[in-house]
N, C-alpha and C. Protein backbone atom coordinates (compact mmCIF):
# COMPACT_ATOMS: atom_id res chain seq x y z
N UNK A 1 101.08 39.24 137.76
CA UNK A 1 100.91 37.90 138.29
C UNK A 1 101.09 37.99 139.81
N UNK A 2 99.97 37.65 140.38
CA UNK A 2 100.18 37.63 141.98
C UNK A 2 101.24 36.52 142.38
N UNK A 3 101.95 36.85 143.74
CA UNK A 3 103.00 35.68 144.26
C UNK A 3 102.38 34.64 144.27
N UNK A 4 100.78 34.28 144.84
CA UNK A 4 100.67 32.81 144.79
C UNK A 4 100.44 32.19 143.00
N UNK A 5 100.12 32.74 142.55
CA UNK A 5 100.06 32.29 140.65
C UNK A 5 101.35 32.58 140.48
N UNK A 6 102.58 33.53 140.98
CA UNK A 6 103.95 33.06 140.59
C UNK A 6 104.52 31.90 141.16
N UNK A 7 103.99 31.23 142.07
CA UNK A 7 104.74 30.23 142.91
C UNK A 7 104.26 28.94 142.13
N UNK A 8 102.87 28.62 141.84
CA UNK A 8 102.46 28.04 141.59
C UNK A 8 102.71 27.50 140.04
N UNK A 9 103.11 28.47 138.99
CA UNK A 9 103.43 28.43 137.63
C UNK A 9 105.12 28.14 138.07
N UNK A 10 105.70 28.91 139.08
CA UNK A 10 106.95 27.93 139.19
C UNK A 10 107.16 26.76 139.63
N UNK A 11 106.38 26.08 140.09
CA UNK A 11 106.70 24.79 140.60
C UNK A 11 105.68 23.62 139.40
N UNK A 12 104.90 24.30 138.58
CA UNK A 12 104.70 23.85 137.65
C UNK A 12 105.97 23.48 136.26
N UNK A 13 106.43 24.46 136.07
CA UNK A 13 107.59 25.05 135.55
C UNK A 13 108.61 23.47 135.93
N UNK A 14 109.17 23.74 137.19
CA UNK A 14 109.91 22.93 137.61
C UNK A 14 109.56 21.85 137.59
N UNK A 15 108.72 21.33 137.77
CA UNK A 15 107.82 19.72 137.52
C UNK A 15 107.93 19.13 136.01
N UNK A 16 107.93 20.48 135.10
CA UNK A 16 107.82 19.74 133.99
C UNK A 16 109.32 19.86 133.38
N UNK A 17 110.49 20.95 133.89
CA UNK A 17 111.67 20.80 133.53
C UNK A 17 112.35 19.35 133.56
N UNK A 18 112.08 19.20 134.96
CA UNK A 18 112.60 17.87 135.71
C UNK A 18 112.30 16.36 134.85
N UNK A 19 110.84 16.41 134.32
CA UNK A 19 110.39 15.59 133.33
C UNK A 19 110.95 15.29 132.16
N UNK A 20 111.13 16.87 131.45
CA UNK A 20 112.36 16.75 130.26
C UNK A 20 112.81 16.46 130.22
N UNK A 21 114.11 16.71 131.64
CA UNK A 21 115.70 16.37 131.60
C UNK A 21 115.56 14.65 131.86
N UNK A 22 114.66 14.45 132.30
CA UNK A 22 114.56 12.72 132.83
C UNK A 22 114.85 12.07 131.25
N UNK A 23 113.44 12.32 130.35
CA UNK A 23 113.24 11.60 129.38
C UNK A 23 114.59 12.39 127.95
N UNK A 24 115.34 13.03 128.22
CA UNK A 24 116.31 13.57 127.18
C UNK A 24 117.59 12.52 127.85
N UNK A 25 117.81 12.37 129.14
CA UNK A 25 118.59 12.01 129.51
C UNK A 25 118.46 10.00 129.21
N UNK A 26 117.32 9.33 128.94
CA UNK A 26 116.60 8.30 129.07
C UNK A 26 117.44 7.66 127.75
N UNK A 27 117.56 9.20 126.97
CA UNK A 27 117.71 8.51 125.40
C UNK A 27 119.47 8.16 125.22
N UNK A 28 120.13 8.90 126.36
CA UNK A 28 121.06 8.54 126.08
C UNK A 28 121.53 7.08 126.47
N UNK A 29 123.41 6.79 126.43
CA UNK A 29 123.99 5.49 126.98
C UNK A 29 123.87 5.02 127.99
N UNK A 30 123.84 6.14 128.99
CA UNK A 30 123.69 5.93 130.33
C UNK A 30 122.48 5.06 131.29
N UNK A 31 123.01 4.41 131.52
CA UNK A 31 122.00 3.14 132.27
C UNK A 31 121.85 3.76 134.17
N UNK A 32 122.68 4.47 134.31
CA UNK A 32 122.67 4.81 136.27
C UNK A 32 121.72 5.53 136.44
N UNK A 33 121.08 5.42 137.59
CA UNK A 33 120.06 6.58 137.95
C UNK A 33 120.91 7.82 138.18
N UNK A 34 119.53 8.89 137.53
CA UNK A 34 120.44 10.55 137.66
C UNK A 34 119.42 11.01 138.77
N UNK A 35 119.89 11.75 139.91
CA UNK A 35 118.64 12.38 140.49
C UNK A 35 118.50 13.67 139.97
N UNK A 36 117.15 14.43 139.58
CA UNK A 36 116.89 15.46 138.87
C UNK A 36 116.27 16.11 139.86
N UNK A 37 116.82 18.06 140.19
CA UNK A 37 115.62 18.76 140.74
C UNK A 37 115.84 20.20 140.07
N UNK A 38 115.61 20.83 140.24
CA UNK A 38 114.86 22.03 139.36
C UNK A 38 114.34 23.05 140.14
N UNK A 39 114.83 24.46 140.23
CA UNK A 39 114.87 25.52 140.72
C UNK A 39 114.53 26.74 139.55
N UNK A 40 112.89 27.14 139.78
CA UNK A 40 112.53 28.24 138.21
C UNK A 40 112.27 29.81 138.93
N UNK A 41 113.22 30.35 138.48
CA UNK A 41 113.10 31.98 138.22
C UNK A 41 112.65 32.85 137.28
N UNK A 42 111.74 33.28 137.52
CA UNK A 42 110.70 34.33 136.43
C UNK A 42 111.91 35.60 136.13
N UNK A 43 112.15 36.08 134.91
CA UNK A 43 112.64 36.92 134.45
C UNK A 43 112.28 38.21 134.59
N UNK A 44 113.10 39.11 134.77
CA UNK A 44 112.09 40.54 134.81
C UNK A 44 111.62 41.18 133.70
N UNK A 45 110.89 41.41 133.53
CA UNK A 45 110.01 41.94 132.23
C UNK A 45 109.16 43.21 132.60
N UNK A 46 108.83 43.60 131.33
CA UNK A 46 107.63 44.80 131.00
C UNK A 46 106.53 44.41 132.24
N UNK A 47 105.77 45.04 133.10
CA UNK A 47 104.36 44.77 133.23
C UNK A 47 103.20 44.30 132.49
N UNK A 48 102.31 43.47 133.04
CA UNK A 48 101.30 43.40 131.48
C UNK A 48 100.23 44.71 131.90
N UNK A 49 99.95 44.67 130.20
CA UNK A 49 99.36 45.95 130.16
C UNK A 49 97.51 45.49 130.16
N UNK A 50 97.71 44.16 129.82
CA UNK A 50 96.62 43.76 129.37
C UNK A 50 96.48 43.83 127.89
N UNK A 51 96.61 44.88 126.80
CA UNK A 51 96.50 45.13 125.47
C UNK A 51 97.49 44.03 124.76
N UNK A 52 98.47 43.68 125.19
CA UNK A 52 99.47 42.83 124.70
C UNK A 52 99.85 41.46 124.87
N UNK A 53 100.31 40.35 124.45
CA UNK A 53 100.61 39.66 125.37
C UNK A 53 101.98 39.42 125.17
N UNK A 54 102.46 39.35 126.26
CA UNK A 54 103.66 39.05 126.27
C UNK A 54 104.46 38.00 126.97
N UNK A 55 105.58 37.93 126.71
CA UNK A 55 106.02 35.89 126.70
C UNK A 55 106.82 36.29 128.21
N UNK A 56 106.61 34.97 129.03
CA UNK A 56 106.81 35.06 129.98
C UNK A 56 108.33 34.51 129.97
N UNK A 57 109.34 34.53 130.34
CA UNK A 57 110.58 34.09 130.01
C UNK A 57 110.94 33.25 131.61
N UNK A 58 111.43 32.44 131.74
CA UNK A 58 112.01 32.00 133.02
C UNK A 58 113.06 31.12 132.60
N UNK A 59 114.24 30.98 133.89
CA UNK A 59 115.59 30.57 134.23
C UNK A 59 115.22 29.24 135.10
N UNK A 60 115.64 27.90 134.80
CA UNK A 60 115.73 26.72 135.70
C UNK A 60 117.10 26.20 136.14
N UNK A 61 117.46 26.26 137.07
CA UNK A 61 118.56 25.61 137.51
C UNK A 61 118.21 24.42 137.73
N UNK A 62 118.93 23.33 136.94
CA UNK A 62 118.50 22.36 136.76
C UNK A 62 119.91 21.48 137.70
N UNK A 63 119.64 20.79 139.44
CA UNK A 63 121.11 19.88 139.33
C UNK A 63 120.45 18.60 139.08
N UNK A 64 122.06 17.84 139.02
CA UNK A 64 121.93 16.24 138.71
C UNK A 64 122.74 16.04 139.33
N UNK A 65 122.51 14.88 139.39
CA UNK A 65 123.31 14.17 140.33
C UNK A 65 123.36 12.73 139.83
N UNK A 66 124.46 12.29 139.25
CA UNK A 66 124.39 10.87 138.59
C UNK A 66 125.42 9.93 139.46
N UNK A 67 124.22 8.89 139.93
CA UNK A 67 124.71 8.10 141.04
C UNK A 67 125.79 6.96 140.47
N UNK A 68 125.59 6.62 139.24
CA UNK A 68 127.23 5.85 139.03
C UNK A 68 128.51 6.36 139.20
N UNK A 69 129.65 5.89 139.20
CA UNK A 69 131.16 6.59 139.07
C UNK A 69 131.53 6.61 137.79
N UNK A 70 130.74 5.71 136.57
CA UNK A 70 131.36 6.26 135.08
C UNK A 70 131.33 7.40 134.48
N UNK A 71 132.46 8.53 134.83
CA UNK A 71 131.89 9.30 134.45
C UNK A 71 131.62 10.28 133.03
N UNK A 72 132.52 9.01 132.58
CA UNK A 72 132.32 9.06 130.95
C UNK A 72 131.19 8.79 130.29
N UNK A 73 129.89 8.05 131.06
CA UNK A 73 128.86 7.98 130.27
C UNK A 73 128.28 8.76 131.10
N UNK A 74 128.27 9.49 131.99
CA UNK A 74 127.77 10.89 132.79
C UNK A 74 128.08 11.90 131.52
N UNK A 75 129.05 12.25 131.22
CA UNK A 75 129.24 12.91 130.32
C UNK A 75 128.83 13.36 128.70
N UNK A 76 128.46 12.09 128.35
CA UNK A 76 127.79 11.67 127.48
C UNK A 76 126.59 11.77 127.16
N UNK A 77 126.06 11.45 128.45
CA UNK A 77 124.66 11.54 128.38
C UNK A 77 123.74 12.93 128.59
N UNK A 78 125.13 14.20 129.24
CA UNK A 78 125.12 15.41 129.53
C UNK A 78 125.21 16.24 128.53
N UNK A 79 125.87 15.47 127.24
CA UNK A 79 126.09 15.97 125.91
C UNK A 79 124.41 16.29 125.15
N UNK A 80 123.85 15.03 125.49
CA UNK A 80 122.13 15.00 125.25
C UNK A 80 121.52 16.24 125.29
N UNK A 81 121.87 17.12 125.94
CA UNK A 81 120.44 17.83 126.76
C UNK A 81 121.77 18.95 126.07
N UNK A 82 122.80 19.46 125.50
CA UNK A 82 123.08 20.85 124.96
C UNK A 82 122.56 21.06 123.65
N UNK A 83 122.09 22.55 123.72
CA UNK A 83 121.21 22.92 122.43
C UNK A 83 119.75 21.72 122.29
N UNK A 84 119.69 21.20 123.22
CA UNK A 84 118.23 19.98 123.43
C UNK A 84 117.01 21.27 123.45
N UNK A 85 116.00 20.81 122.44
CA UNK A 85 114.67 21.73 122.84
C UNK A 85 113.85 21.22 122.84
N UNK A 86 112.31 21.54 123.16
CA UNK A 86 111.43 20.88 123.74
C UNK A 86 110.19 21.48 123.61
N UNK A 87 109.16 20.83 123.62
CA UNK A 87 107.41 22.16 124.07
C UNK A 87 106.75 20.84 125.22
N UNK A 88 106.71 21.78 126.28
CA UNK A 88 105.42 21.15 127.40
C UNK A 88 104.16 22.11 127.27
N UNK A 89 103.49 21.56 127.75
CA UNK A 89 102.44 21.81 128.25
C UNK A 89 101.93 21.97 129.50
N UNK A 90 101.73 23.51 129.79
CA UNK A 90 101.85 23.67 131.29
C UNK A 90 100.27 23.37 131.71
N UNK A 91 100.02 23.41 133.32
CA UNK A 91 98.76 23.28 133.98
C UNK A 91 97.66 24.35 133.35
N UNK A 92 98.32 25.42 132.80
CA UNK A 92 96.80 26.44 132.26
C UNK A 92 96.78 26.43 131.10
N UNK A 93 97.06 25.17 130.53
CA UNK A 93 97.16 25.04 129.30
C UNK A 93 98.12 25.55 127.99
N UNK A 94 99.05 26.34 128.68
CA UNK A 94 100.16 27.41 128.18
C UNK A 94 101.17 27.00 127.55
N UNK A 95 101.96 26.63 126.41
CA UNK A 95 102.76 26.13 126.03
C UNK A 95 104.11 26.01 126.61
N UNK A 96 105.17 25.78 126.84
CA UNK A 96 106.45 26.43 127.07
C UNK A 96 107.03 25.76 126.23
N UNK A 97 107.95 26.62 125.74
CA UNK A 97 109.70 26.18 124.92
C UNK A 97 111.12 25.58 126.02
N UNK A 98 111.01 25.32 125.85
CA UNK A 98 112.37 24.63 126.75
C UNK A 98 113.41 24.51 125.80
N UNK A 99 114.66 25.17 126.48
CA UNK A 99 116.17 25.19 125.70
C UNK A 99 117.04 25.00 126.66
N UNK A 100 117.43 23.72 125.91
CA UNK A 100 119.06 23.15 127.15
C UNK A 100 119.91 24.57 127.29
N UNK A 101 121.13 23.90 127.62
CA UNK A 101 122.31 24.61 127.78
C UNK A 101 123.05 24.44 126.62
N UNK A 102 123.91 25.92 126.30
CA UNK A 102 124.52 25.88 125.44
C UNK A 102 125.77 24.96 125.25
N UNK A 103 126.03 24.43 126.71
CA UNK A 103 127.49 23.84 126.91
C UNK A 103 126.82 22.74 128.28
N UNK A 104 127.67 22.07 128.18
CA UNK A 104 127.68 21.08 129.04
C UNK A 104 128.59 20.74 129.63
N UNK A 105 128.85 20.94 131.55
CA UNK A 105 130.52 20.59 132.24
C UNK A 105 130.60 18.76 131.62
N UNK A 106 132.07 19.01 131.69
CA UNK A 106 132.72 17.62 131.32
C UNK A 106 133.22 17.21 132.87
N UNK A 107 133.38 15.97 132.59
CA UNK A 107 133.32 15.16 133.98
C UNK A 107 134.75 14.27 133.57
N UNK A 108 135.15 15.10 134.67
CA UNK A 108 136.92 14.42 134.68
C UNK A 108 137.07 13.06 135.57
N UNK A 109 137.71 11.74 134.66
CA UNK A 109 137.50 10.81 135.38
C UNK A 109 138.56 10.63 136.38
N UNK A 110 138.62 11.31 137.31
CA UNK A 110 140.19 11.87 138.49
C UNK A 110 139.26 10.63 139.71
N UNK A 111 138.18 10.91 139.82
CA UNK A 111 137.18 9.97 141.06
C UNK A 111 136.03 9.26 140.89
N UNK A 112 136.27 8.28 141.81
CA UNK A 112 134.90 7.30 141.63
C UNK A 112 133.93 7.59 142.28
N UNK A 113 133.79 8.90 143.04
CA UNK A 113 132.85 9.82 143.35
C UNK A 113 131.78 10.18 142.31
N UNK A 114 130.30 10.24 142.80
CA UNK A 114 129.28 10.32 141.98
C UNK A 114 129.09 11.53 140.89
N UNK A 115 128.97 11.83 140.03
CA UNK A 115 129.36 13.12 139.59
C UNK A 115 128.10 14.22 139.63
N UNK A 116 128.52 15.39 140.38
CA UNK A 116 127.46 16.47 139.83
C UNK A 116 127.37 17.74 139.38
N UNK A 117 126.85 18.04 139.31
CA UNK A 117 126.79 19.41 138.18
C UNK A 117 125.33 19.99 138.13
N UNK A 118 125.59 21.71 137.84
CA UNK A 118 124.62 22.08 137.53
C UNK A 118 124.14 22.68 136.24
N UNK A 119 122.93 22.98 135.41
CA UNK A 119 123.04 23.24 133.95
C UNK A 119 121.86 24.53 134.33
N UNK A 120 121.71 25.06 133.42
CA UNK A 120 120.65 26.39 133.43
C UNK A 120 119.95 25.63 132.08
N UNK A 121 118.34 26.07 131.99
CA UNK A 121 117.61 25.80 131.32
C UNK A 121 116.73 26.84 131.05
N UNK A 122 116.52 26.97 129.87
CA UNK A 122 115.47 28.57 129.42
C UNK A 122 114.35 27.77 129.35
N UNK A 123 113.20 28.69 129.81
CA UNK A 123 111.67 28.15 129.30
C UNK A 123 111.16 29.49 129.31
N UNK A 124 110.40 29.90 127.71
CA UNK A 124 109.78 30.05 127.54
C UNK A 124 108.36 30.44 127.33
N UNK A 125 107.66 31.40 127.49
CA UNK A 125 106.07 31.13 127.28
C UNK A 125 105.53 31.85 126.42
N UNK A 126 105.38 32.17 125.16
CA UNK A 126 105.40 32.79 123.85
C UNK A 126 103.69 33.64 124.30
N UNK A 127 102.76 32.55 125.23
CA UNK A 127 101.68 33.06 124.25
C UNK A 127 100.59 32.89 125.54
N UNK A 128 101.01 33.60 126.74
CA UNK A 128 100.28 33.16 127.88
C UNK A 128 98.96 33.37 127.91
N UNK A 129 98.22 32.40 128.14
CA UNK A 129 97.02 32.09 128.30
C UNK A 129 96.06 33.07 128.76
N UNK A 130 96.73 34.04 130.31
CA UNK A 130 96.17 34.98 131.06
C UNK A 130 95.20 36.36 130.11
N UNK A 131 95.87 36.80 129.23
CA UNK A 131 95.48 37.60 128.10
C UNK A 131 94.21 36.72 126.95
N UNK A 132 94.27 36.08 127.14
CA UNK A 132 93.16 35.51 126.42
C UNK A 132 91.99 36.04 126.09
N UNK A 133 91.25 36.26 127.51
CA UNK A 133 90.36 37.13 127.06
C UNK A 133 90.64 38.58 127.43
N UNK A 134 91.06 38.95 127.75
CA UNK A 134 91.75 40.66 126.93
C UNK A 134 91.20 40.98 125.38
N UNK A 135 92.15 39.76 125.13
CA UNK A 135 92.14 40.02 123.41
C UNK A 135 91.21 39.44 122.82
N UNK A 136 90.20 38.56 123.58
CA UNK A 136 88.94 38.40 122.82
C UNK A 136 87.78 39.57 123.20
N UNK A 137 88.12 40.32 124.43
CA UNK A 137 87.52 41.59 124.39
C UNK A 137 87.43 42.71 123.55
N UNK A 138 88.95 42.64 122.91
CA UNK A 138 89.07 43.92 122.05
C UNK A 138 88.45 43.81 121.18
């Protein structure tokens, strides 16, 4: 994958993390706006060979930032998104898996300071598109 198709599948990546965490977070109690942004790192892997395809794995650092001081329904609503999974649909048509965090920080109510935190998010790509025709060549 050249840097500009890695940059570009990451900020795809991140566009649609950010989307997730919005609408997982939507379902919970929490009524405050959260601000969501999203930072995606490609995993190191095998080379493609072309003969194979193989799943593209990437890391999102996902922060928030939840502008109320309750931070008991911050917490709550942070509960949402552990073990949370998901399928988007990326720009080349490519599936991704999305998997919350296994754990979620708890938010100590010590301040009426906004609470934030950061979570890691797995995504996925089982079945990348790029190989496509490879394997309709063979």
């Amino acid at each position: 994958m050249t840097t500009a198709a890695a940059d570009a599948r990451s900020g795809d990546i991140e566009g649609r993390v950010v989307d997730w965490v919005r609408s997982t977070l939507a379902g919970s109690a929490t009524t405050e706006p959260v601000e969501v942004t999203a930072s995606a790192t490609r995993a190191v892997s095998l080379p493609d060979d072309g003969l194979e395809v193989r799943p593209e794995d990437w890391t999102v650092s996902v922060a928030l930032r939840f502008a109320g001081a309750d931070r008991a329904a911050s917490g709550e609503a942070l509960a949402g998104l552990v073990d949370a999974t998901g399928t988007v649909t990326l720009e080349e048509r490519d599936a991704a898996e999305l998997t919350g965090p296994s754990e979620a920080p708890g938010a100590d109510d010590a301040t009426d300071e906004p609470f934030e935190t950061t979570l890691t998010v797995g995504v996925t790509i089982p079945w990348p598109n790029r190989n496509d025709a490879a394997a309709e060549s063979a």
